[in-house]
C-alpha atoms as a PDB file:
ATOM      1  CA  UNK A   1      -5.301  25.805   3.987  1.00  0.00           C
ATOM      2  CA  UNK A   2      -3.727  26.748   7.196  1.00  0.00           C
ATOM      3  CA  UNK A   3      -2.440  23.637   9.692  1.00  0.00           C
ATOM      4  CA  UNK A   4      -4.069  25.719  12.305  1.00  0.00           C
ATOM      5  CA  UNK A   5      -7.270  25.058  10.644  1.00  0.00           C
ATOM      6  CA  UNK A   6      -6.856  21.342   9.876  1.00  0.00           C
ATOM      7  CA  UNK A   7      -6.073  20.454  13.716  1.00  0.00           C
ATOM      8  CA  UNK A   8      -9.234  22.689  14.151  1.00  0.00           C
ATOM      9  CA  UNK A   9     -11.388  20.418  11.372  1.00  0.00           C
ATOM     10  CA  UNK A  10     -10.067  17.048  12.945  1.00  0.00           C
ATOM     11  CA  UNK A  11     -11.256  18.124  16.395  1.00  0.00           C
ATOM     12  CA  UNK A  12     -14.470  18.297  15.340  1.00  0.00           C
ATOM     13  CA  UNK A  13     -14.738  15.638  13.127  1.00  0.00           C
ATOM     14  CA  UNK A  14     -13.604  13.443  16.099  1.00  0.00           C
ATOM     15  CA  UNK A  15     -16.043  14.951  18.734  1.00  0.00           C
ATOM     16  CA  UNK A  16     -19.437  15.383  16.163  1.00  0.00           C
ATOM     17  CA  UNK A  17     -20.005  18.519  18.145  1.00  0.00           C
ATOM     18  CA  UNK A  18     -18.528  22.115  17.876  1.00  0.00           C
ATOM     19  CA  UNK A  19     -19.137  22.575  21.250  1.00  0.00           C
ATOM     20  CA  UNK A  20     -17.168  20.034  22.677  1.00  0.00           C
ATOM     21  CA  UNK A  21     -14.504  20.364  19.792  1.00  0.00           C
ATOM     22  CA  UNK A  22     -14.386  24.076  21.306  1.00  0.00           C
ATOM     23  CA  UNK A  23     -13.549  23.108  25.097  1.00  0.00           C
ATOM     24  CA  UNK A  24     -11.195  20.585  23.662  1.00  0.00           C
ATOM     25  CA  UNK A  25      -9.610  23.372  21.438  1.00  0.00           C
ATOM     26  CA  UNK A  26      -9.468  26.316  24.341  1.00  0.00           C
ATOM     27  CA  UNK A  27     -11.054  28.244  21.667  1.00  0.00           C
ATOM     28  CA  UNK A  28     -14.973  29.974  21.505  1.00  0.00           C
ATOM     29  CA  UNK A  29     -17.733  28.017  19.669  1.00  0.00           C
ATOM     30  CA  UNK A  30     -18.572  31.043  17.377  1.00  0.00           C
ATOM     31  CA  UNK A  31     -14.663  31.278  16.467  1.00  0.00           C
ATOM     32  CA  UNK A  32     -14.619  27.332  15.464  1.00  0.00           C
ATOM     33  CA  UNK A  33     -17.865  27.278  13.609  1.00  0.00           C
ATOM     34  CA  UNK A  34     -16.635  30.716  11.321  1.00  0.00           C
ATOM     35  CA  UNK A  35     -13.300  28.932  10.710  1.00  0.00           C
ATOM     36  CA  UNK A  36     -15.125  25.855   9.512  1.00  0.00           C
ATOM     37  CA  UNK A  37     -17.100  27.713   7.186  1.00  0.00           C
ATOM     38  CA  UNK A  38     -13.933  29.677   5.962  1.00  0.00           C
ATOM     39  CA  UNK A  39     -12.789  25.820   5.473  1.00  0.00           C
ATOM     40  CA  UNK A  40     -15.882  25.126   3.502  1.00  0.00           C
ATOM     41  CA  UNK A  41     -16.159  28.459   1.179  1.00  0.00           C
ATOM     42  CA  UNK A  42     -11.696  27.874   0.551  1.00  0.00           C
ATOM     43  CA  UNK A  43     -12.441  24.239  -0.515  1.00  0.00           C
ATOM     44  CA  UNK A  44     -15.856  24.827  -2.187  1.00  0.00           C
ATOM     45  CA  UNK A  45     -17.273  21.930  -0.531  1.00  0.00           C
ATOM     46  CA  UNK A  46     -19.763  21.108   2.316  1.00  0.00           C
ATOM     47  CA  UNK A  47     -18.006  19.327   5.110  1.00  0.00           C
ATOM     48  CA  UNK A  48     -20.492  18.384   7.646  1.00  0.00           C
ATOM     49  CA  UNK A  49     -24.059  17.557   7.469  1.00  0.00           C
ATOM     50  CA  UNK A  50     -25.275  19.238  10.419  1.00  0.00           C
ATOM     51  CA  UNK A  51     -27.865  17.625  12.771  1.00  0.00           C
ATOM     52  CA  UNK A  52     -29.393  18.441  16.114  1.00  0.00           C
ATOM     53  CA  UNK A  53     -27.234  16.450  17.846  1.00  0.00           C
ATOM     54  CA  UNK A  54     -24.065  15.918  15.978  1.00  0.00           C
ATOM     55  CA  UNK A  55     -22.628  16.654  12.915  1.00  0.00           C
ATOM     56  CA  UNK A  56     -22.205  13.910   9.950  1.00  0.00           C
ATOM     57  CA  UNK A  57     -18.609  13.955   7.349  1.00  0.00           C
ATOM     58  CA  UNK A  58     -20.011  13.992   3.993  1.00  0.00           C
ATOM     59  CA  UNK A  59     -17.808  11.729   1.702  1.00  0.00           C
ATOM     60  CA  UNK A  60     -15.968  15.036   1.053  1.00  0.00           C
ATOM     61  CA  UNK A  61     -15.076  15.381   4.930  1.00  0.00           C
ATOM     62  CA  UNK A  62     -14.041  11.873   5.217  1.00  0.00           C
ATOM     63  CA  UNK A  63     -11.763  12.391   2.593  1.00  0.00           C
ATOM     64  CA  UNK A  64     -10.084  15.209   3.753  1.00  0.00           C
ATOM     65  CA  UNK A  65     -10.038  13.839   7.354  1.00  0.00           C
ATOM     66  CA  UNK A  66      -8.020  11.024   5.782  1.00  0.00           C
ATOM     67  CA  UNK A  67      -5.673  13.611   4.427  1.00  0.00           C
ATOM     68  CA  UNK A  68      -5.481  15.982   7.390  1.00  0.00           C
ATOM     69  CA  UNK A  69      -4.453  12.971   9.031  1.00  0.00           C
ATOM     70  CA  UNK A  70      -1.590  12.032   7.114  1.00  0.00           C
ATOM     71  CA  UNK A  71      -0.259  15.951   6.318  1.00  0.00           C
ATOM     72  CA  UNK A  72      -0.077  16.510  10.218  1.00  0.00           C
ATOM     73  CA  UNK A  73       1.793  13.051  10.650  1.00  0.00           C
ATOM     74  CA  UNK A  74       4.198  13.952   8.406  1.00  0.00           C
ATOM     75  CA  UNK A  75       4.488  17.446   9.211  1.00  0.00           C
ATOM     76  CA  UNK A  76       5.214  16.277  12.684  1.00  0.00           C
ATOM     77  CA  UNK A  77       7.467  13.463  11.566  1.00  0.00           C
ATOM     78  CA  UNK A  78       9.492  16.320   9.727  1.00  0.00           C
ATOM     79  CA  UNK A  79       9.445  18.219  12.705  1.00  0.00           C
ATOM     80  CA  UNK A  80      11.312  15.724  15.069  1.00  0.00           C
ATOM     81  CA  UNK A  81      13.724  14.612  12.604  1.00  0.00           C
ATOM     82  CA  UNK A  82      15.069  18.138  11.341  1.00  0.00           C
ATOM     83  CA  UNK A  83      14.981  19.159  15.420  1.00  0.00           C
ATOM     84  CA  UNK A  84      17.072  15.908  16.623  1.00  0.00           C
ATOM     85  CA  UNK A  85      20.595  16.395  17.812  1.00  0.00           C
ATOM     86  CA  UNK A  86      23.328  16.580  15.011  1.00  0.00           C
ATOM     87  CA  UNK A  87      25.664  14.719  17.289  1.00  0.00           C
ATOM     88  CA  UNK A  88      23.390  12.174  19.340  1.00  0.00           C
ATOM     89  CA  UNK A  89      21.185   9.184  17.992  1.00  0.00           C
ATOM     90  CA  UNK A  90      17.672   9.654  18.922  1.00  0.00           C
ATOM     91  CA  UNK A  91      14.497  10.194  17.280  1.00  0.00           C
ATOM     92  CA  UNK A  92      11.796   8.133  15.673  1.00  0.00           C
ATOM     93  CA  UNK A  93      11.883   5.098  13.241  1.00  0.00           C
ATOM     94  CA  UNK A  94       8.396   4.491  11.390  1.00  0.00           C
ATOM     95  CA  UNK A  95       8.244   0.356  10.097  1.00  0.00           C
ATOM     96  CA  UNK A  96       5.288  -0.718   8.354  1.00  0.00           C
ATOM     97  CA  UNK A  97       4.928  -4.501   7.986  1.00  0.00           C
ATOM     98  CA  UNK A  98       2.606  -7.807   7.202  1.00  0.00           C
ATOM     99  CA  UNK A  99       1.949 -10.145   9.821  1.00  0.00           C
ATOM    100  CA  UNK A 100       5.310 -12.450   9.062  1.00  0.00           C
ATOM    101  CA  UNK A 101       7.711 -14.159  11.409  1.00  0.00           C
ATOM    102  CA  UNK A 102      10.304 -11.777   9.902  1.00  0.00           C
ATOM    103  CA  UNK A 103       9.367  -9.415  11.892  1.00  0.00           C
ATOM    104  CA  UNK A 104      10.735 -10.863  15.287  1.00  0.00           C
ATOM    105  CA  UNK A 105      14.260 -10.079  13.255  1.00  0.00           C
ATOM    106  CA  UNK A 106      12.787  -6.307  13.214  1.00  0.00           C
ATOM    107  CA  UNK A 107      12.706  -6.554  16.989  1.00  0.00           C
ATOM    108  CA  UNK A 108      15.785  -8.000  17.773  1.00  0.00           C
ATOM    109  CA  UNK A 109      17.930  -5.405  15.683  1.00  0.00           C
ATOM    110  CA  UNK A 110      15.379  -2.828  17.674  1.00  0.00           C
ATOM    111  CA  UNK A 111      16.161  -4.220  20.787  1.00  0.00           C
ATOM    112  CA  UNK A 112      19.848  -4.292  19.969  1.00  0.00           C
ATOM    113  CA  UNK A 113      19.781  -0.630  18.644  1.00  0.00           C
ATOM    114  CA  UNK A 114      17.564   0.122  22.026  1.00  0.00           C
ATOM    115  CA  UNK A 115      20.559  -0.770  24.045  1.00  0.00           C
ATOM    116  CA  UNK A 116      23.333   1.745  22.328  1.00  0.00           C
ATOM    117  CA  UNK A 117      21.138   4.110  21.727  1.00  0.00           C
ATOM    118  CA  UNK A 118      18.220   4.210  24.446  1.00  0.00           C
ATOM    119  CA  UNK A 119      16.583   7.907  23.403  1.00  0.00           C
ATOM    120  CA  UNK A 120      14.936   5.493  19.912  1.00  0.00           C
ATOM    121  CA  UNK A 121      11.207   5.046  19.210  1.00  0.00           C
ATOM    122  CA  UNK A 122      10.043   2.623  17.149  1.00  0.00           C
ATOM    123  CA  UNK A 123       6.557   3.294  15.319  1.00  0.00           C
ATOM    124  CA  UNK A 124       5.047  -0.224  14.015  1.00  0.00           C
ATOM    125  CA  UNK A 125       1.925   0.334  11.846  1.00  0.00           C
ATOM    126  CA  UNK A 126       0.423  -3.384  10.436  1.00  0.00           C
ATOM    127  CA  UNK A 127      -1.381  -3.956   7.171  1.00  0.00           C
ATOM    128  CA  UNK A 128      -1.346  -5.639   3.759  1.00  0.00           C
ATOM    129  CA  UNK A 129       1.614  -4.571   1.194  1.00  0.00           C
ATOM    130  CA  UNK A 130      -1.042  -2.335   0.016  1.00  0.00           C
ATOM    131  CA  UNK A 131      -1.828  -0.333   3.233  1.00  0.00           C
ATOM    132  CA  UNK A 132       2.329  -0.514   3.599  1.00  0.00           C
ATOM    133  CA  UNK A 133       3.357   0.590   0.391  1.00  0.00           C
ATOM    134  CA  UNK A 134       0.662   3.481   0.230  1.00  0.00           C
ATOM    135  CA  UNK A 135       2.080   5.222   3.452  1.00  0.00           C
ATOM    136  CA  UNK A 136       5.695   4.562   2.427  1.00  0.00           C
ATOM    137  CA  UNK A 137       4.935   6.364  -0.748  1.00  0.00           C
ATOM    138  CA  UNK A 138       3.497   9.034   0.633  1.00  0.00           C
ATOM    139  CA  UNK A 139       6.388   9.464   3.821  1.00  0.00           C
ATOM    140  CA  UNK A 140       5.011   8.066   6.476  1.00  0.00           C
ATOM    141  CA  UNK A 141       7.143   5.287   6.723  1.00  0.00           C
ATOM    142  CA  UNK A 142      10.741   4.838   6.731  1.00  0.00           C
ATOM    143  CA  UNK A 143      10.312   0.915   5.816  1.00  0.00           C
ATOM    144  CA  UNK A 144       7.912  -1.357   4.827  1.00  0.00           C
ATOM    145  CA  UNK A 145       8.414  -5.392   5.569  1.00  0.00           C
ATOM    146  CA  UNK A 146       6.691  -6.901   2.618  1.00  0.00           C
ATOM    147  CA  UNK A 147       5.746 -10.609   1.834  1.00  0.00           C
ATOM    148  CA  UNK A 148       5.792 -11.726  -1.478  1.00  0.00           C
ATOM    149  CA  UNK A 149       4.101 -11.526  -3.807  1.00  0.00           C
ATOM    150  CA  UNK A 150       4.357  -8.076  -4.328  1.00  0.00           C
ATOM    151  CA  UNK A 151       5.850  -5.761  -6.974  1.00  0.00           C
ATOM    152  CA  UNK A 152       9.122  -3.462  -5.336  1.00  0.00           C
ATOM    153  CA  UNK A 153      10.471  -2.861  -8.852  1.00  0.00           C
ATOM    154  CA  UNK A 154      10.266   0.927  -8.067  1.00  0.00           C
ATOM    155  CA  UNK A 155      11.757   0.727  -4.507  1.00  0.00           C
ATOM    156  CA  UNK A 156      15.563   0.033  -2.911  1.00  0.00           C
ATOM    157  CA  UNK A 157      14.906  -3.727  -0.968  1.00  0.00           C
ATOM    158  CA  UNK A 158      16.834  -6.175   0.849  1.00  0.00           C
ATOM    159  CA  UNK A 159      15.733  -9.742   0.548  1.00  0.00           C
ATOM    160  CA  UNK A 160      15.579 -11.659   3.958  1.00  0.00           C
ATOM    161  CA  UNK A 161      17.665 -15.015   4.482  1.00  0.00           C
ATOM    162  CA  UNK A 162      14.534 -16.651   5.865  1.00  0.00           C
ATOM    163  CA  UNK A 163      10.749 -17.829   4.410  1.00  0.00           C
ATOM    164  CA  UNK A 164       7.725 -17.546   5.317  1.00  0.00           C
ATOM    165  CA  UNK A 165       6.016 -20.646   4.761  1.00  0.00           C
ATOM    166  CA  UNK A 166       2.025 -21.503   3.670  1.00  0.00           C
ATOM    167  CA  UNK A 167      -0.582 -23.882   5.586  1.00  0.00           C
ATOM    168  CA  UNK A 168      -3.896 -24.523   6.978  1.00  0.00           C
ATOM    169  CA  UNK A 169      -4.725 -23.007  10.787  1.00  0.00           C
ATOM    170  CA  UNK A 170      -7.597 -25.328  12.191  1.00  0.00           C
ATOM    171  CA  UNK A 171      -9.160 -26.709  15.279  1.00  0.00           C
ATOM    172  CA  UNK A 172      -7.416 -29.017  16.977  1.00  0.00           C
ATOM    173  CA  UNK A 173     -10.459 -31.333  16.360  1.00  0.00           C
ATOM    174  CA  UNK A 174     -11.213 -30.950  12.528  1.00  0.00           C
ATOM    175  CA  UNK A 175     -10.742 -34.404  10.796  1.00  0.00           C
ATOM    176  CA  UNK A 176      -7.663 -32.668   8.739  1.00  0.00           C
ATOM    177  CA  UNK A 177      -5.805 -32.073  11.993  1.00  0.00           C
ATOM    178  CA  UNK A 178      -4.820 -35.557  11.336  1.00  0.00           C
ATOM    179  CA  UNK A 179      -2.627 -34.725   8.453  1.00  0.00           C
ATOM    180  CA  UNK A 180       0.765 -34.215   8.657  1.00  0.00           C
ATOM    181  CA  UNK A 181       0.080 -31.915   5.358  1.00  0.00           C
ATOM    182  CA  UNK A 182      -2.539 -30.485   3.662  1.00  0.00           C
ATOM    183  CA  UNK A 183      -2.944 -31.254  -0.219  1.00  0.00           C
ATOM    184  CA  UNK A 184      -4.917 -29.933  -3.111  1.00  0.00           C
ATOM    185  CA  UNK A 185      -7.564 -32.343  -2.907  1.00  0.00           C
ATOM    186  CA  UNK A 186      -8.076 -31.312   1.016  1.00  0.00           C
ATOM    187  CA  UNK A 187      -9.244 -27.847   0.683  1.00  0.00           C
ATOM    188  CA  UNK A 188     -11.613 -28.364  -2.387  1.00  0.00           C
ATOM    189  CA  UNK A 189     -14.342 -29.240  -0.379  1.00  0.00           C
ATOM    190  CA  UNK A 190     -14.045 -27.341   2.862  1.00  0.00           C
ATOM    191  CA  UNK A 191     -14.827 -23.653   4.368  1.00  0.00           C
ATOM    192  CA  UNK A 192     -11.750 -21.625   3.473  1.00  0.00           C
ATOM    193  CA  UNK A 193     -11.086 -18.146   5.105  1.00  0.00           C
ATOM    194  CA  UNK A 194      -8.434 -16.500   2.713  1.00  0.00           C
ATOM    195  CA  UNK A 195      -6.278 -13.032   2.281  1.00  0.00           C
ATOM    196  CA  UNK A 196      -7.936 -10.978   0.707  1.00  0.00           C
ATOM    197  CA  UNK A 197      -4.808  -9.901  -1.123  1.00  0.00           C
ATOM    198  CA  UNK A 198      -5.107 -10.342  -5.190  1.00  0.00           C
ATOM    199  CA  UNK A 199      -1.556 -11.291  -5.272  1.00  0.00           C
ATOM    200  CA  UNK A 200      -1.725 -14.041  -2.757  1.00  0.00           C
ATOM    201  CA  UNK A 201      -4.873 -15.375  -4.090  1.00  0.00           C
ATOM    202  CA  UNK A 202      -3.410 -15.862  -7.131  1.00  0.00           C
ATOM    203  CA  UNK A 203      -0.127 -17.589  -5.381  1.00  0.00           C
ATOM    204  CA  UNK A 204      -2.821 -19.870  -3.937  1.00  0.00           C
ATOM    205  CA  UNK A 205      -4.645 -20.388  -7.009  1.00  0.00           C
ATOM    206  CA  UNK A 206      -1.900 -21.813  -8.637  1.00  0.00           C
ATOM    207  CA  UNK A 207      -0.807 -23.794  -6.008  1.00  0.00           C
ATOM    208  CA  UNK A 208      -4.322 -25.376  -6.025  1.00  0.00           C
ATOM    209  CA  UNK A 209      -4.542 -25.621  -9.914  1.00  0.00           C
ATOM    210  CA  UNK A 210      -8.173 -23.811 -10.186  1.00  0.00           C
ATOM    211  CA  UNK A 211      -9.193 -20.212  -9.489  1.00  0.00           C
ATOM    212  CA  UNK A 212      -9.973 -19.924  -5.600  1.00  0.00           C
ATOM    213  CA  UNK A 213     -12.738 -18.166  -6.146  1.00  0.00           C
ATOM    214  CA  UNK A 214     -14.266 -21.335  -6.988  1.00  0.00           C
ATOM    215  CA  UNK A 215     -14.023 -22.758  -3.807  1.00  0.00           C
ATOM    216  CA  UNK A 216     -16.201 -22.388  -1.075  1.00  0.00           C
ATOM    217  CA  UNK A 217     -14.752 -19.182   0.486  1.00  0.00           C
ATOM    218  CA  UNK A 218     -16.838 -17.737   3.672  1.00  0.00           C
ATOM    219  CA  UNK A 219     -14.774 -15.225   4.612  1.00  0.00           C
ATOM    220  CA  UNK A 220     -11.669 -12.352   3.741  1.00  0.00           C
ATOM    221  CA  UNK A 221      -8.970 -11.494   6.044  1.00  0.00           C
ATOM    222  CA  UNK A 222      -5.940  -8.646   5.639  1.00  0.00           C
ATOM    223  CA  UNK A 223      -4.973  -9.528   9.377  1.00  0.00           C
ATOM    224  CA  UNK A 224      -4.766 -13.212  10.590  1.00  0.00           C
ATOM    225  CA  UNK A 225      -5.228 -12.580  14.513  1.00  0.00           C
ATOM    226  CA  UNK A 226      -9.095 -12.335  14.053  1.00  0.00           C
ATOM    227  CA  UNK A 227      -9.538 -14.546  10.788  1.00  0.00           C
ATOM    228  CA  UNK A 228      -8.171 -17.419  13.892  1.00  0.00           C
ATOM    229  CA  UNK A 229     -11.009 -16.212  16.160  1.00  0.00           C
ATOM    230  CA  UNK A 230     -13.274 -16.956  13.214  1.00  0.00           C
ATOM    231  CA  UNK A 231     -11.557 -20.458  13.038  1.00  0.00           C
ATOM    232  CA  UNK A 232     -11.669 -21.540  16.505  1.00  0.00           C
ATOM    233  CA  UNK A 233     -15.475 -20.373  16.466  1.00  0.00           C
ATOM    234  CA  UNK A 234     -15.916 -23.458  13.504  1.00  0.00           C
ATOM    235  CA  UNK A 235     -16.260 -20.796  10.659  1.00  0.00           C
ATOM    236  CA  UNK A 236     -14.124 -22.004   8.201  1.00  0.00           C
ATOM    237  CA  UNK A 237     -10.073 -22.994   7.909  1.00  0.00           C
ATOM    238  CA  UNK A 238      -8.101 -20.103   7.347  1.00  0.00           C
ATOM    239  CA  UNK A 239      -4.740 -19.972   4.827  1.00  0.00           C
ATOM    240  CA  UNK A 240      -2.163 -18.112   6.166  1.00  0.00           C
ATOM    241  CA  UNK A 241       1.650 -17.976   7.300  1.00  0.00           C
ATOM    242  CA  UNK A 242       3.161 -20.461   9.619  1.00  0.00           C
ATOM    243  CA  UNK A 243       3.992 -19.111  13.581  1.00  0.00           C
ATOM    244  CA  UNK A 244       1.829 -15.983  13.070  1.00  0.00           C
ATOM    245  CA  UNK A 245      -0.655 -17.640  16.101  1.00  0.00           C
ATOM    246  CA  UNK A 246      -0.299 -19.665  19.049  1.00  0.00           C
ATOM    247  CA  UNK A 247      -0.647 -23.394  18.370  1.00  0.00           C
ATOM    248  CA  UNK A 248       1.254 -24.965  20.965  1.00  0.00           C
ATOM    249  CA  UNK A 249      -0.061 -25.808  25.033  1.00  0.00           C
ATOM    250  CA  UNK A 250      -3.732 -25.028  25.761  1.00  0.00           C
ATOM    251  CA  UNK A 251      -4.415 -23.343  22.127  1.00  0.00           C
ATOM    252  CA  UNK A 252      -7.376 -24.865  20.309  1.00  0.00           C
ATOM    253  CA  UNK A 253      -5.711 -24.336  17.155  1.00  0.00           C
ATOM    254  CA  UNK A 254      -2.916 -26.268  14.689  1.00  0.00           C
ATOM    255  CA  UNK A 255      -1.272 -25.476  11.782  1.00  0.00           C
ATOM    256  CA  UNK A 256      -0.630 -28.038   9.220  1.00  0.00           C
ATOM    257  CA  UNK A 257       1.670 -26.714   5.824  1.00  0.00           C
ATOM    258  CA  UNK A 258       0.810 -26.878   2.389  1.00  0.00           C
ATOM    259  CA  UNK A 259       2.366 -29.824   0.183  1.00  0.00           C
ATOM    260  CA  UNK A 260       3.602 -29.163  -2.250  1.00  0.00           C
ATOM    261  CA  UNK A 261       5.533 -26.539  -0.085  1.00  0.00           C
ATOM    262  CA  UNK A 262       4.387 -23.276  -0.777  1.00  0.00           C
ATOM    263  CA  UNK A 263       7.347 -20.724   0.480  1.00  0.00           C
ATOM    264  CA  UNK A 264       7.008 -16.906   0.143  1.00  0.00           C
ATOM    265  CA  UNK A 265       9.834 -14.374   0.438  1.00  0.00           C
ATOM    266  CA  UNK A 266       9.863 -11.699   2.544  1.00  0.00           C
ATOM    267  CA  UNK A 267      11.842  -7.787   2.058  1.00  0.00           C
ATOM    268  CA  UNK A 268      12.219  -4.455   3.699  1.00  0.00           C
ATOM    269  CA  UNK A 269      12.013  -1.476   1.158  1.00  0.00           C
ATOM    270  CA  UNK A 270      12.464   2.022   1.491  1.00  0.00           C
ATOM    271  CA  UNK A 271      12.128   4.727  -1.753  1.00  0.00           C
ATOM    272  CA  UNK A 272      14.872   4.961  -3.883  1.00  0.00           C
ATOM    273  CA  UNK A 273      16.447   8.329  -3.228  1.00  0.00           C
ATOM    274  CA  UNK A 274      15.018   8.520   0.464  1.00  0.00           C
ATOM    275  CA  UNK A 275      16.756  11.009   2.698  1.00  0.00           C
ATOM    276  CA  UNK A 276      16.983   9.163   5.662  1.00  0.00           C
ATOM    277  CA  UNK A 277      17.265  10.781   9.625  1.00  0.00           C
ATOM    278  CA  UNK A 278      20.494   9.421  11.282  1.00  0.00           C
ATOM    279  CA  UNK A 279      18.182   7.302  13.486  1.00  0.00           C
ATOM    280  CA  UNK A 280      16.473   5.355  10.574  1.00  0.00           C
ATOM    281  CA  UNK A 281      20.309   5.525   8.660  1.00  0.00           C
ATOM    282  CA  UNK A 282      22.067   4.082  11.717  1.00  0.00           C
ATOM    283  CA  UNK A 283      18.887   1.527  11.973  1.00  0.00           C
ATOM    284  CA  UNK A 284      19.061   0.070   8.211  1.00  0.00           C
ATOM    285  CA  UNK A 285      23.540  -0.052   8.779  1.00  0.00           C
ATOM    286  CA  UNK A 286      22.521  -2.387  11.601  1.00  0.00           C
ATOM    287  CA  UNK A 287      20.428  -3.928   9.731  1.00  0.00           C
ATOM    288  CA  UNK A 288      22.345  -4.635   7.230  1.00  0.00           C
ATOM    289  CA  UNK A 289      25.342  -6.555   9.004  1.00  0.00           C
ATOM    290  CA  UNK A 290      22.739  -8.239  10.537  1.00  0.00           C
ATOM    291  CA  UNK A 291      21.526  -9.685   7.676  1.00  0.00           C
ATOM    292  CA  UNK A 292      25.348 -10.253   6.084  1.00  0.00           C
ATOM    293  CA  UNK A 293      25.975 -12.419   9.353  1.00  0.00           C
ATOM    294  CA  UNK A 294      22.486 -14.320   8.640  1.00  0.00           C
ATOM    295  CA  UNK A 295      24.015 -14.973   5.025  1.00  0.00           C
END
């Protein structure tokens, strides 16, 4: 399977149309639709259910458009790192991270590292530990900023000074705004919109003293930004981290923490063994004094 020929598969999985793959491609139609079956007959699988107007991934296309994906990412990401200057720091960092106030700590070491060395990219990709952890795994990433709970037995971490703390985002209006804290008893009652994270539910279980499944939860989130559009529409009250939306001036929304306190710690891993490119090396030596000062 030539890399030639996935760039050639993705076009037209993208488009839904050969012909329009082909202009995109500089290539003939007739040359793109024979390479496409050569893709087919290699793999021994039909790629594309083929209508009159576009053409349809079967579950065996979607998969390997997932994994064409990620192999020419990579390739690429190998690419820039093995061609960067032996002497100069530039190139590309990849971060993967959950939605945590951490991550303003990312920026500022970024920002810091931006001003030494200006020729630096920085790649954010957002998602659950999950997401995170599955393209760290496979070398996507350089680091993943995880909140716990999560399991990094298997990976090199550094624990941040700082926690992330649990609460209750609401309207301004709802009758709990009134608290100062949100209980137990508060939430037994009411709409909840929760991670969908097994981990966290179970952090929140506990803190509740009954499964959470019990509880009159209308809706999932992995991302908090549009669980809060679901809140300020009267949908439910969403759990989540504090300072991860707007509360303060003209927002609709508050934020009121859990009580008993319910604090969650926060790490950057990387894979034990990784071979790092000077720009990510230089980034976590940074990183670390940063985070000895912090101490």
């Amino acid at each position: 399977m030539e890399l030639r020929v996935l760039k050639y598969f993705l076009a037209v999985a993208r488009e839904k149309n050969i012909t329009k793959a082909s202009q995109i491609l500089h290539i003939t139609q007739p040359t793109l639709s024979r390479q496409l079956m050569e893709l087919e007959e290699e793999l021994g699988k039909t790629l594309f259910i083929r209508g009159k107007r576009k053409l349809i991934l079967t579950d065996e296309g979607i998969l390997l458009r997932k994994r064409a994906e990620e192999i020419l990412e990579l390739v690429e990401k190998t690419e820039k790192e093995i061609m960067s200057s032996d002497e100069i720091i530039n190139g590309d960092v990849f971060i993967g991270g959950g939605e945590s106030e951490t991550m303003r700590l990312i920026g500022q070491i970024s920002k810091k590292l931006q001003e030494k060395y200006p020729s630096i990219c920085y790649h954010l990709f957002s998602g659950n530990a999950d997401d995170v952890l599955e393209k760290l795994d496979k070398g996507l990433l350089d680091f993943g900023v995880l909140i716990a709970p999560v399991d990094i037995r298997k990976y090199e971490y550094i624990k941040f000074p700082k926690t992330d703390i649990w609460g209750l985002l609401m309207r301004k209006h709802s009758p709990l705004a009134k608290n100062k804290v949100i209980k137990p008893q508060d939430i037994l009652d009411i709409p909840l919109i929760c991670s969908r994270q097994t981990l966290v539910r179970e952090d929140i279980s506990k803190w509740i003293g009954k499964d959470i499944n019990n509880l009159n939860v209308v809706s999932s989130y992995n991302l908090i930004y549009n669980a809060s559009l679901m809140v300020e529409e009267g949908v439910g009250y969403a759990l989540c981290l504090d300072k991860l939306i707007n509360t303060t001036g003209d927002s609709a929304l508050c934020f009121r923490p859990l009580e008993p306190r319910l604090e969650v710690e926060v790490y950057i891993v990387w894979k034990k063994s990784q071979i790092f490119s000077k720009t990510s090396k230089k980034f976590l030596e940074v990183l670390q004094m940063e985070l000895l000062e912090e101490i």
